[in-house]
C-alpha atoms as a PDB file:
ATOM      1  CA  UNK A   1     194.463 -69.941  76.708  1.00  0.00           C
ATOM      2  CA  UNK A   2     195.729 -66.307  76.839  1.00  0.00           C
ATOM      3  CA  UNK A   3     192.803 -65.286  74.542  1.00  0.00           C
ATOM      4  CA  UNK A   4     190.512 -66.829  76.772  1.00  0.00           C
ATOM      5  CA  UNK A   5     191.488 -65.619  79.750  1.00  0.00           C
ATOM      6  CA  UNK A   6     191.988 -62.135  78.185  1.00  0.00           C
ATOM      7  CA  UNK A   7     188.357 -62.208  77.325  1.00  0.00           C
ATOM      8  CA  UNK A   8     187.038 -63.122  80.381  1.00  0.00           C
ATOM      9  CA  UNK A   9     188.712 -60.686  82.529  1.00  0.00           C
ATOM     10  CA  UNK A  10     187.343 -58.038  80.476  1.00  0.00           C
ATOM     11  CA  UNK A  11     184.023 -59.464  80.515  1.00  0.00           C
ATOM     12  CA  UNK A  12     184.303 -59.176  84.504  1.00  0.00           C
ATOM     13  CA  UNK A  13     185.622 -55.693  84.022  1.00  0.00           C
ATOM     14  CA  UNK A  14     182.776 -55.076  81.799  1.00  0.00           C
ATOM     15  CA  UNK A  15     180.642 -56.673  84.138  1.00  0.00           C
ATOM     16  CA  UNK A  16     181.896 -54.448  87.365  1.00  0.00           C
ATOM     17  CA  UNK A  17     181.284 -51.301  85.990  1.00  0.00           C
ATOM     18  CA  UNK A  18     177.779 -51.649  84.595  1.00  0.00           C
ATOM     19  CA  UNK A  19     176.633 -52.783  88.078  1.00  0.00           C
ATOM     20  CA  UNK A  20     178.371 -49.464  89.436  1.00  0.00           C
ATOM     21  CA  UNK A  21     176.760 -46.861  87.438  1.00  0.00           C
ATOM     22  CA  UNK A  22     173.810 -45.209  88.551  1.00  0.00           C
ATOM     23  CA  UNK A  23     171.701 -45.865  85.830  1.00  0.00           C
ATOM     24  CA  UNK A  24     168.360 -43.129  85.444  1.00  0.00           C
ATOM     25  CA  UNK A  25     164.875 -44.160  85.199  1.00  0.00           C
ATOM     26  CA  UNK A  26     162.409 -42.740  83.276  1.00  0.00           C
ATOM     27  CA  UNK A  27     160.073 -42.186  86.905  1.00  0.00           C
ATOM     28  CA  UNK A  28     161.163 -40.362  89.693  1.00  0.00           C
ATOM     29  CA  UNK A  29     161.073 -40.864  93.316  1.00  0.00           C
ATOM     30  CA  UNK A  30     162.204 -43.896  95.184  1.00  0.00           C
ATOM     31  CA  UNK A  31     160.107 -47.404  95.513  1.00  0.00           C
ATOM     32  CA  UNK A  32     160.002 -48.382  99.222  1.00  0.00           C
ATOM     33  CA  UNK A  33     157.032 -49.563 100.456  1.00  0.00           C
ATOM     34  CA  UNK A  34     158.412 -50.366 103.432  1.00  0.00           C
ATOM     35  CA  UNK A  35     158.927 -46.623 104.475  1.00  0.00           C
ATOM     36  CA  UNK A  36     155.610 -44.885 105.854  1.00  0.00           C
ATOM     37  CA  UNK A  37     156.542 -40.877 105.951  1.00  0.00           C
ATOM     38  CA  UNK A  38     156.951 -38.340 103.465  1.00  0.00           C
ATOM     39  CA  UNK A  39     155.288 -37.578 100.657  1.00  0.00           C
ATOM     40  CA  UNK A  40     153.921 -40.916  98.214  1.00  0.00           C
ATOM     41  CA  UNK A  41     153.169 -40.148  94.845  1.00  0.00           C
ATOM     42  CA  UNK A  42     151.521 -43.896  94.173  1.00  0.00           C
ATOM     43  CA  UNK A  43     154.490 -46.092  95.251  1.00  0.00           C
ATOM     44  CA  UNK A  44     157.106 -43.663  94.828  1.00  0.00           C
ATOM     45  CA  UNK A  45     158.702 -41.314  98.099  1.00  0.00           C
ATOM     46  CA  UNK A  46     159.452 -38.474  96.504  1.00  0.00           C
ATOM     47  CA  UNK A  47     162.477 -36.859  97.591  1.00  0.00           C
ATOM     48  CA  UNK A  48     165.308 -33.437  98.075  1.00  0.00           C
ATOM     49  CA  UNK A  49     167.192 -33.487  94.580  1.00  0.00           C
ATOM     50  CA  UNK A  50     164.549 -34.419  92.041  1.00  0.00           C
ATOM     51  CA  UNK A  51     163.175 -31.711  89.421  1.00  0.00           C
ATOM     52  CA  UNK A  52     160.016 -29.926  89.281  1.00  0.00           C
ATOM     53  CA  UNK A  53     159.100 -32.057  86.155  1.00  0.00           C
ATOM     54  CA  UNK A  54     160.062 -35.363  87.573  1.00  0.00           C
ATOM     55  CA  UNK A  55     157.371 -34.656  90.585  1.00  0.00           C
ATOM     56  CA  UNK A  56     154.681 -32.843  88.254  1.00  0.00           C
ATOM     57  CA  UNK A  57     155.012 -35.834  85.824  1.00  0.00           C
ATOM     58  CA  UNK A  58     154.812 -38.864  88.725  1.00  0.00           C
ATOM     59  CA  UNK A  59     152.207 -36.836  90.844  1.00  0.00           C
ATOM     60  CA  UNK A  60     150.265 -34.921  88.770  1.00  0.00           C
ATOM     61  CA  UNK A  61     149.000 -31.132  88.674  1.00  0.00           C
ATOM     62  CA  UNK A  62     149.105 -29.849  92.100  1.00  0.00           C
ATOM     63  CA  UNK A  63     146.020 -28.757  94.165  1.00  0.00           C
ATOM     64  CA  UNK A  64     147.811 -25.054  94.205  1.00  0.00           C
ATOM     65  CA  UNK A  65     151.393 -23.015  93.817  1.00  0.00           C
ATOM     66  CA  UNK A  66     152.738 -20.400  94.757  1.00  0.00           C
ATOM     67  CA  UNK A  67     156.154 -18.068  93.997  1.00  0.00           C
ATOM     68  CA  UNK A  68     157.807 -16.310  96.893  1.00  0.00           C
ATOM     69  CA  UNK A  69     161.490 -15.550  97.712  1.00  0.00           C
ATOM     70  CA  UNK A  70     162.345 -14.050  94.700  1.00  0.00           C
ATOM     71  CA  UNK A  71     166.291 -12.781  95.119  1.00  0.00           C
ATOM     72  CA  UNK A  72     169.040 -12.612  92.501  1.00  0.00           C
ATOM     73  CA  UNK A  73     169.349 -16.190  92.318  1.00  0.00           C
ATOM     74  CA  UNK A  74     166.479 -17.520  91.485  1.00  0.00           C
ATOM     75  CA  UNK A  75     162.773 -18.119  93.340  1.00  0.00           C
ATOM     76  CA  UNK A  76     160.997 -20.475  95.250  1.00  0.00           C
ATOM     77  CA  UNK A  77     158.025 -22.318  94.031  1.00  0.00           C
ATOM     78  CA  UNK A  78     155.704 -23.771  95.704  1.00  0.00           C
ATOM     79  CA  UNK A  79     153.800 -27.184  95.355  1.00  0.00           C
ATOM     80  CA  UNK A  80     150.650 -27.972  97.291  1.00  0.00           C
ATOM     81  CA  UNK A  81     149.133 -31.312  97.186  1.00  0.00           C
ATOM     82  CA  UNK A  82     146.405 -33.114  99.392  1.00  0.00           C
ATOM     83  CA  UNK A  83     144.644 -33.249 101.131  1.00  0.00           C
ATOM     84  CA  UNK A  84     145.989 -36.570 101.490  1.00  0.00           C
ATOM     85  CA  UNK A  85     145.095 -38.547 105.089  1.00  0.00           C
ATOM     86  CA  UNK A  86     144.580 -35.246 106.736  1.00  0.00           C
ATOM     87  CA  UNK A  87     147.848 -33.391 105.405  1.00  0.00           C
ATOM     88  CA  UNK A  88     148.487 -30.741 102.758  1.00  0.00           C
ATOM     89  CA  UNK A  89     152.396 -31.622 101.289  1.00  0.00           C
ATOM     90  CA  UNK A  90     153.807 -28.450 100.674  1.00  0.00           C
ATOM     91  CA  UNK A  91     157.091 -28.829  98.428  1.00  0.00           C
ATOM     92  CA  UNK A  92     159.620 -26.287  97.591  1.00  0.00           C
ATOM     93  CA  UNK A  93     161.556 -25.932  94.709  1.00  0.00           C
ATOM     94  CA  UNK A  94     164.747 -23.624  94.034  1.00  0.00           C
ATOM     95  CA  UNK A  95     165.554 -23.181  90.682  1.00  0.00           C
ATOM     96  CA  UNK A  96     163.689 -26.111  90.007  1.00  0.00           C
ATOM     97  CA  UNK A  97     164.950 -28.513  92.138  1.00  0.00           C
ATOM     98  CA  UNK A  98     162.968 -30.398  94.971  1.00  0.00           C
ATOM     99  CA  UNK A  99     164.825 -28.750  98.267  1.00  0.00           C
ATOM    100  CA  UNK A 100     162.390 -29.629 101.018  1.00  0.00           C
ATOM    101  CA  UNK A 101     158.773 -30.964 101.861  1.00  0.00           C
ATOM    102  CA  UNK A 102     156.832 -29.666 104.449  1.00  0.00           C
ATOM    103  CA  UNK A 103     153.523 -31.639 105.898  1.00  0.00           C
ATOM    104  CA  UNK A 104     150.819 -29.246 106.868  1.00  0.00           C
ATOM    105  CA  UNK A 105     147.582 -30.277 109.180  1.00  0.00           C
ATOM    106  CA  UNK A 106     144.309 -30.081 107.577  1.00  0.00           C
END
């Protein structure tokens, strides 16, 4: 009985923490298809966190970049895409991480 019960809480512990840890994918962005703005790479919103390689690998080469800011901590890159409904999606990246997306009128 002790065994048993033994087992089974740890099985719940077990349990608990697998559903707790933010497991990665191997795609980036977020599936919502619910959510209309921002910028869509297929069904994924891409979003402020994720890695230059994460977006170039769900979205594909860019229609043109650019480098500007350059200080002693590192650059800004640039990502163009579109056009895409009328919009160019500039994204900017800071030591190669996504920090904001801009949405440009054709």
């Amino acid at each position: 009985m002790k065994k048993t019960f033994i087992i089974g809480l740890t099985m719940l512990i077990l349990v608990t923490f697998l559903m707790v840890i933010p497991w990665q994918v191997s795609h980036a962005g977020t599936f919502n298809p619910s959510i209309g703005t921002g910028f869509r790479c297929g069904n994924l919103l891409m979003r402020e966190g994720l890695q230059k390689a994460q977006v170039v690998y769900n979205c594909g080469e860019p229609f043109m970049t650019e480098k500007s800011y350059v200080d002693a901590y590192g650059e800004v890159d640039k990502l163009i895409y579109g056009p895409e409904g009328g919009y160019f999606y500039v994204l900017y990246f800071y030591v190669g991480k996504l920090i904001g997306i801009e949405e440009v009128r054709q």
